[in-house]
PDB file of N, CA and C in Angstrom:
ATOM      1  N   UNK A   1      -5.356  61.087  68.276  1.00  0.00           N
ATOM      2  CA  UNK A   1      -3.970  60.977  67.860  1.00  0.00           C
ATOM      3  C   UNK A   1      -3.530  59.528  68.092  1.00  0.00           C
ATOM      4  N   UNK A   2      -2.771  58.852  67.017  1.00  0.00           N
ATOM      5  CA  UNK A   2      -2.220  57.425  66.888  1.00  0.00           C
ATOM      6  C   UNK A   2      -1.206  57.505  68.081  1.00  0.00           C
ATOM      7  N   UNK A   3      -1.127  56.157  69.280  1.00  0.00           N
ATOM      8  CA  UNK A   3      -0.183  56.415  69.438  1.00  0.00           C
ATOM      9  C   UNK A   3       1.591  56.500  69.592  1.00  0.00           C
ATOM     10  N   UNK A   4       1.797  56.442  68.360  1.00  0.00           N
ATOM     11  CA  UNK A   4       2.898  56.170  67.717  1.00  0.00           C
ATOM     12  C   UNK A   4       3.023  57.965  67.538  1.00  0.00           C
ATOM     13  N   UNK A   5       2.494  58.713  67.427  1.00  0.00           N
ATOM     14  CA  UNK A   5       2.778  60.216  66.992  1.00  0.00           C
ATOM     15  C   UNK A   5       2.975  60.589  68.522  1.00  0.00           C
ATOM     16  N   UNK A   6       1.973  60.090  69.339  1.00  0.00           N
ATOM     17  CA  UNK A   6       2.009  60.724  70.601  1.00  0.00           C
ATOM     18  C   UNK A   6       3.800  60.911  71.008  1.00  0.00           C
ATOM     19  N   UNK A   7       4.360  59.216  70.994  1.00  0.00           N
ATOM     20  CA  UNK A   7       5.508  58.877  71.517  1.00  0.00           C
ATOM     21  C   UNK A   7       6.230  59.976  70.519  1.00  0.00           C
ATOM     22  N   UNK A   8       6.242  60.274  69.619  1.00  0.00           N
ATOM     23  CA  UNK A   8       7.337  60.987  68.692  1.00  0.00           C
ATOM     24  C   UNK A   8       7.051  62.315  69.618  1.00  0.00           C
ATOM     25  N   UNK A   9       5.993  62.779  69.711  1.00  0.00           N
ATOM     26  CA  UNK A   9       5.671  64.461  69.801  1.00  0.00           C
ATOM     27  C   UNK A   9       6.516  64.260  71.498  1.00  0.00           C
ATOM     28  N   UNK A  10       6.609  63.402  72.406  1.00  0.00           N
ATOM     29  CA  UNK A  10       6.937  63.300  73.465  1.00  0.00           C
ATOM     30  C   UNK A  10       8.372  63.383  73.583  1.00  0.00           C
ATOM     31  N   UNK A  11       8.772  62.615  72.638  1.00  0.00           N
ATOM     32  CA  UNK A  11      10.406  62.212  72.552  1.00  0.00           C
ATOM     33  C   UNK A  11      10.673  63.760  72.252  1.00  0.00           C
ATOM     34  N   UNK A  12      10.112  64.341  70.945  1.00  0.00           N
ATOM     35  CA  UNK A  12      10.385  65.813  70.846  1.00  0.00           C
ATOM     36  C   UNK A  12      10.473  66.675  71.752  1.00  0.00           C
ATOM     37  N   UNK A  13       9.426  66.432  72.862  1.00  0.00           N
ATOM     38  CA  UNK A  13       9.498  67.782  73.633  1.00  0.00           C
ATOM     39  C   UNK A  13      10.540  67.403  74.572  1.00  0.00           C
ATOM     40  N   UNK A  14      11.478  66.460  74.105  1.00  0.00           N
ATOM     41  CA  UNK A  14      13.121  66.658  75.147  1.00  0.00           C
ATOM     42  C   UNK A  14      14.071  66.946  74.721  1.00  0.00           C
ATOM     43  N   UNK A  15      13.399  67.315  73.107  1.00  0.00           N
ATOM     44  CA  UNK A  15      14.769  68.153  72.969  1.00  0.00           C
ATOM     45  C   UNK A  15      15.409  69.447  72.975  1.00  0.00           C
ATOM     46  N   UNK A  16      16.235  69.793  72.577  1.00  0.00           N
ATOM     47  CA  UNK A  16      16.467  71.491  72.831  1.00  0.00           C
ATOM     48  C   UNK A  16      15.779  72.341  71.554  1.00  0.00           C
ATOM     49  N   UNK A  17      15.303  73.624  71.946  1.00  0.00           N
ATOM     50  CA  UNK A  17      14.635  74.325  71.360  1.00  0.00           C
ATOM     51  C   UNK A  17      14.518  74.282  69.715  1.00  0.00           C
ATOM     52  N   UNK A  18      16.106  74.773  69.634  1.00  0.00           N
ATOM     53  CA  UNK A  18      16.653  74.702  68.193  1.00  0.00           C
ATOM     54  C   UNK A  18      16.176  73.661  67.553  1.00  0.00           C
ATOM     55  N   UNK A  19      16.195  72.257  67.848  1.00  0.00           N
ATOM     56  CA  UNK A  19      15.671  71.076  67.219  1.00  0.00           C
ATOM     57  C   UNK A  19      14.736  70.768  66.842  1.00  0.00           C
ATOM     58  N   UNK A  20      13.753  71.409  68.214  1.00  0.00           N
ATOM     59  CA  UNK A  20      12.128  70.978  67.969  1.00  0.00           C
ATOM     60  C   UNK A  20      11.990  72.276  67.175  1.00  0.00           C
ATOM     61  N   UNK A  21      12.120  73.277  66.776  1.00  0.00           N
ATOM     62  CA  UNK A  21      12.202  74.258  65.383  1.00  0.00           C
ATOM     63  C   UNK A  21      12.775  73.612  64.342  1.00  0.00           C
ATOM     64  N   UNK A  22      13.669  72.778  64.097  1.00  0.00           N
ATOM     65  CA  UNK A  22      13.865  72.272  62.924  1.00  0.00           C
ATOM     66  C   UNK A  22      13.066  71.193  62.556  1.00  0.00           C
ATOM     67  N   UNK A  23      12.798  70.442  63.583  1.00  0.00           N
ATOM     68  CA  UNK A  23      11.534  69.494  63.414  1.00  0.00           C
ATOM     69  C   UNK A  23      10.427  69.749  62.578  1.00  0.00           C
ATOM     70  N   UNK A  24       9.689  71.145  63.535  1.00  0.00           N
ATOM     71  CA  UNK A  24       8.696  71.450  63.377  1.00  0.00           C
ATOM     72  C   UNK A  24       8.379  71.925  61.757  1.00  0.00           C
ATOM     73  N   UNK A  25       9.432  72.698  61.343  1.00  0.00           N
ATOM     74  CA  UNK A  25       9.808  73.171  59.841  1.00  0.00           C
ATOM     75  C   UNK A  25       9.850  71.949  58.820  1.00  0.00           C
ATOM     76  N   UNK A  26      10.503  70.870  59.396  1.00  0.00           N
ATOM     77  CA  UNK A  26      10.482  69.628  58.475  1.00  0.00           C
ATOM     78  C   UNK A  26       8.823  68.790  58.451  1.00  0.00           C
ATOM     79  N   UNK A  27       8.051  68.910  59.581  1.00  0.00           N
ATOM     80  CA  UNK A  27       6.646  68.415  59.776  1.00  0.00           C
ATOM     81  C   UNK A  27       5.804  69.569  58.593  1.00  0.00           C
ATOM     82  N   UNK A  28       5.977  70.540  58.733  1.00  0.00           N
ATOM     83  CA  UNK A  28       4.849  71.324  57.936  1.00  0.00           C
ATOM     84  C   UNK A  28       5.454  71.175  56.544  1.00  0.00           C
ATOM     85  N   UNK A  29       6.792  71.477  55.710  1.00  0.00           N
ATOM     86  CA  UNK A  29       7.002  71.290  54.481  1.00  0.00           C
ATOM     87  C   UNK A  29       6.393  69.779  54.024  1.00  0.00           C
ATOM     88  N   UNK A  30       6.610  68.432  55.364  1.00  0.00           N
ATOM     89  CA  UNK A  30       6.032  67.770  54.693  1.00  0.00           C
ATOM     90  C   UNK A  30       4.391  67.532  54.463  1.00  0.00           C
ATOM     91  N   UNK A  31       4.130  68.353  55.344  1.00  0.00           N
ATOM     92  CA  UNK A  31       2.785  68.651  55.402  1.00  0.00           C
ATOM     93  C   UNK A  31       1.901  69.230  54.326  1.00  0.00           C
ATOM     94  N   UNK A  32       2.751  70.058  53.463  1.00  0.00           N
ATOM     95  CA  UNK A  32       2.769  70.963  52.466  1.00  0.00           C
ATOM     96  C   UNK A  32       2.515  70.166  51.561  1.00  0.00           C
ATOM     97  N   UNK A  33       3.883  69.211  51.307  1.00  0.00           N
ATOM     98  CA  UNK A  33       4.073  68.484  50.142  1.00  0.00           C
ATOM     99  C   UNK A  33       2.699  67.484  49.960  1.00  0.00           C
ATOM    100  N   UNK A  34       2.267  67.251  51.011  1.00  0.00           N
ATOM    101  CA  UNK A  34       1.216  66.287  50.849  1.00  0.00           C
ATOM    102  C   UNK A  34       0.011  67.042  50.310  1.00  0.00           C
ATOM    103  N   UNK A  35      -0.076  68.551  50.323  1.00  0.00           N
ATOM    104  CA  UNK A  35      -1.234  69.060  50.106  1.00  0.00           C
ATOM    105  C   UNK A  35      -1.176  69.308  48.654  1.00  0.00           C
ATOM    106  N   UNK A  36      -0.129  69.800  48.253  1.00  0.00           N
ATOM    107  CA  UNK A  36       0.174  69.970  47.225  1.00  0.00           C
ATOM    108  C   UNK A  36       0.199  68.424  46.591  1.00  0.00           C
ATOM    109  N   UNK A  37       0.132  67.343  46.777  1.00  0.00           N
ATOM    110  CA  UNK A  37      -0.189  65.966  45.751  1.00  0.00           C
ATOM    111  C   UNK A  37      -1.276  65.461  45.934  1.00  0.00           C
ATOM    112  N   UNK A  38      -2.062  65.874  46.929  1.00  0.00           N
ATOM    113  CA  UNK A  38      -3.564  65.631  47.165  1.00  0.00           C
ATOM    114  C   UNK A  38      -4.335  66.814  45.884  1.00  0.00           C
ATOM    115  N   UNK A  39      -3.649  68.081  45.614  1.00  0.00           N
ATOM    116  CA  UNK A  39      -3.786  68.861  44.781  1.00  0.00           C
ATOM    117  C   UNK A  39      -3.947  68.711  43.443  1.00  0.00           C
ATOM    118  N   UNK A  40      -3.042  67.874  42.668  1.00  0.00           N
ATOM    119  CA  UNK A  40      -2.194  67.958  41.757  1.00  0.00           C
ATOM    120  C   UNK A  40      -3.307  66.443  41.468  1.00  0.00           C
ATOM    121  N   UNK A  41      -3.085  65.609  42.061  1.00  0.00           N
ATOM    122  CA  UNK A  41      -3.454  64.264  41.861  1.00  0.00           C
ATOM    123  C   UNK A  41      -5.447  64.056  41.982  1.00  0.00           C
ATOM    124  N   UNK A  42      -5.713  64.836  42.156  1.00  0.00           N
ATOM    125  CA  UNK A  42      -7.353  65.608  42.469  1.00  0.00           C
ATOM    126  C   UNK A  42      -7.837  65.249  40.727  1.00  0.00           C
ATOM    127  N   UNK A  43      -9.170  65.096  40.000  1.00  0.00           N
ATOM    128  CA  UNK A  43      -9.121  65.006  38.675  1.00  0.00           C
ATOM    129  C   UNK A  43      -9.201  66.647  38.434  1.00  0.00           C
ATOM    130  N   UNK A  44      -9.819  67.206  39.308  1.00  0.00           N
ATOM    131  CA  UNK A  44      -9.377  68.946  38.518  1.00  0.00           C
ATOM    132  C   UNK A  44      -8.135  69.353  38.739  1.00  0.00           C
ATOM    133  N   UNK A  45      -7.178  69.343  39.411  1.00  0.00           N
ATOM    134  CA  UNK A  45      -5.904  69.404  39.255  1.00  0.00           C
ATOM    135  C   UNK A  45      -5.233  68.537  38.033  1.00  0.00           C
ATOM    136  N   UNK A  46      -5.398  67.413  37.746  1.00  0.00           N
ATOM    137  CA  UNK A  46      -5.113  66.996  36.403  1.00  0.00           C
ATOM    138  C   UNK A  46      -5.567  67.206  35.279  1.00  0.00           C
ATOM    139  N   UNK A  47      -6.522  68.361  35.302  1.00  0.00           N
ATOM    140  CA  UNK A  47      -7.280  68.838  34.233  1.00  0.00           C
ATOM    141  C   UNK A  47      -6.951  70.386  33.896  1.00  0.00           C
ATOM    142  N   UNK A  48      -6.409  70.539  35.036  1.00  0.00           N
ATOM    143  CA  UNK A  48      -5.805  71.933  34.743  1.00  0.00           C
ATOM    144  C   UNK A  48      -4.606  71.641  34.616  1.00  0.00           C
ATOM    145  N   UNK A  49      -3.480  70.866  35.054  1.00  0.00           N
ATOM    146  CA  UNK A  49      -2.276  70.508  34.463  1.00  0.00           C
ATOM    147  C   UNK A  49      -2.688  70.146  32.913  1.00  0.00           C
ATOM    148  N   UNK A  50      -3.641  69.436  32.490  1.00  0.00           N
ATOM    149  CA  UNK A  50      -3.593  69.010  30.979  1.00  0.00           C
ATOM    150  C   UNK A  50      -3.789  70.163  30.449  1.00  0.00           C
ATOM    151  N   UNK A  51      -4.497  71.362  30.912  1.00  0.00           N
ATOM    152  CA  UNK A  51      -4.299  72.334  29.815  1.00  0.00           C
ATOM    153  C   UNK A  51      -3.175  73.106  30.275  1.00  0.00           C
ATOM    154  N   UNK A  52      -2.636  73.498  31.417  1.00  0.00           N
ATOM    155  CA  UNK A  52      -1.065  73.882  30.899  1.00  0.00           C
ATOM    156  C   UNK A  52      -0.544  73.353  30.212  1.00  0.00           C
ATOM    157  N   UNK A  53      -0.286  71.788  30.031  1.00  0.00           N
ATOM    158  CA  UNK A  53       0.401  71.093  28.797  1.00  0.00           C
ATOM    159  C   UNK A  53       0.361  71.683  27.584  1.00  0.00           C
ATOM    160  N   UNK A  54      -1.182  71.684  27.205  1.00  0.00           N
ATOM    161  CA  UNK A  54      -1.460  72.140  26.147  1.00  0.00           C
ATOM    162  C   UNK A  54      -1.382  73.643  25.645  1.00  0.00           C
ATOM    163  N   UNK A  55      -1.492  74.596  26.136  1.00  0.00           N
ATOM    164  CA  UNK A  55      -1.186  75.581  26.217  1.00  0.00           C
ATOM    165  C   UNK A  55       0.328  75.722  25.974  1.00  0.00           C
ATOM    166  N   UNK A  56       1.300  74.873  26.815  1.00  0.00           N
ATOM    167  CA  UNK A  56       2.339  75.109  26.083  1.00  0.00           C
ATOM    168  C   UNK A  56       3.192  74.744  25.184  1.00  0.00           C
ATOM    169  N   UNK A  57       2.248  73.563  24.681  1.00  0.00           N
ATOM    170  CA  UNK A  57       2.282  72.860  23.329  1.00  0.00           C
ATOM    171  C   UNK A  57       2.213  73.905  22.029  1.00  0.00           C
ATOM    172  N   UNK A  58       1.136  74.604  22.581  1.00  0.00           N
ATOM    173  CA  UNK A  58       0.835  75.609  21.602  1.00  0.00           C
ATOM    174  C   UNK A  58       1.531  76.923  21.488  1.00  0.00           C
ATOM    175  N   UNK A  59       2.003  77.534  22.396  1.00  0.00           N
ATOM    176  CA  UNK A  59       3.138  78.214  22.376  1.00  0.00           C
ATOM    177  C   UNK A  59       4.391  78.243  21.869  1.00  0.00           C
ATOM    178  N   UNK A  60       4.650  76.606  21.787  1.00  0.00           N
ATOM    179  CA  UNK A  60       5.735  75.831  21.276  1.00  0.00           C
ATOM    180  C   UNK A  60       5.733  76.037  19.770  1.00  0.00           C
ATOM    181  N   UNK A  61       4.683  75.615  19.123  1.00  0.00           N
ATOM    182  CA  UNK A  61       4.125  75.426  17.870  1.00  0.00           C
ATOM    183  C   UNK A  61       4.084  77.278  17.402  1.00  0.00           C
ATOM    184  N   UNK A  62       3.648  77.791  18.202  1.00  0.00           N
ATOM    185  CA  UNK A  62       3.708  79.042  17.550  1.00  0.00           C
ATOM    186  C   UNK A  62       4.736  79.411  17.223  1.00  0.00           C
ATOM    187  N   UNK A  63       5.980  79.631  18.235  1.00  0.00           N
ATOM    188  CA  UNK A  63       7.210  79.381  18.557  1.00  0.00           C
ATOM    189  C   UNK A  63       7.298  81.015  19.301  1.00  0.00           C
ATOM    190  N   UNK A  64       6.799  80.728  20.268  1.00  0.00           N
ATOM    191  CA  UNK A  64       6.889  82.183  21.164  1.00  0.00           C
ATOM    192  C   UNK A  64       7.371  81.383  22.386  1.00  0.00           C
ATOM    193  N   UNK A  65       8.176  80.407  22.361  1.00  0.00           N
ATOM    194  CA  UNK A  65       9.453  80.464  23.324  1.00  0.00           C
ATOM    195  C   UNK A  65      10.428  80.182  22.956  1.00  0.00           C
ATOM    196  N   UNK A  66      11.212  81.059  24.275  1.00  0.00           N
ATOM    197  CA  UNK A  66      12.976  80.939  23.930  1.00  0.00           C
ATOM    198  C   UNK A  66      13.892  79.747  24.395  1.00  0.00           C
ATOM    199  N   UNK A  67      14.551  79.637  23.962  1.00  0.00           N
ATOM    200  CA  UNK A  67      15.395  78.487  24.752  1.00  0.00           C
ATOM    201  C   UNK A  67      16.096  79.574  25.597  1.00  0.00           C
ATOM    202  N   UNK A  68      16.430  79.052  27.031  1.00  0.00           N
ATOM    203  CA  UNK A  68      16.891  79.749  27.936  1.00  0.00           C
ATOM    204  C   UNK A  68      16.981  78.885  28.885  1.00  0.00           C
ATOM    205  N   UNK A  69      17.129  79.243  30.282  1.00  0.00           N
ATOM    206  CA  UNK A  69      17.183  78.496  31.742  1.00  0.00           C
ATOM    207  C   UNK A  69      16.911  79.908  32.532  1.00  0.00           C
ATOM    208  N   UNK A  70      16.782  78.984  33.970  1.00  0.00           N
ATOM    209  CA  UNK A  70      16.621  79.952  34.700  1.00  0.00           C
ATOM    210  C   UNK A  70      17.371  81.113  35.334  1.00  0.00           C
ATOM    211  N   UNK A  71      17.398  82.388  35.410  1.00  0.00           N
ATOM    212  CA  UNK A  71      18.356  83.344  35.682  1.00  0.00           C
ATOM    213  C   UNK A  71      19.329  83.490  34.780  1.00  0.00           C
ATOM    214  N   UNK A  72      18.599  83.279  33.488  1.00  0.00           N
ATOM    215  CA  UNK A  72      19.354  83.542  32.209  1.00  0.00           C
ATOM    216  C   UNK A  72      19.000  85.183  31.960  1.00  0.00           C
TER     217      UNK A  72
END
């Protein structure tokens, strides 16, 4: 462990409960987010995004979608 994380995880454990739970919730979403763009940004993740594209290019063209939004 760097220690620049150490000092953070330290400073954390003085605070009150509630906090280091909101912390902790904000560390894993961003934790998440990173997995999910390590994902996405992968060349098979951009290869399967290119055929969702396409796929709904073609859907388009067929015209088997609606205009709508969400919780319409």
């Amino acid at each position: 462990m760097v220690e620049d994380l150490r000092r953070a995880i330290e400073h954390a454990q003085q605070m009150p409960d509630e906090a280091q739970r909101q912390l902790a919730e904000q560390i894993e979403a961003w934790l998440q987010e990173r997995e999910w763009d390590r994902i996405v940004e992968s060349p098979d993740g951009q290869a399967r995004l290119a055929r969702l594209v396409e796929e709904g290019r073609e859907e388009i063209a067929r015209g088997d979608v609606e205009e709508g939004g969400f919780g319409d």
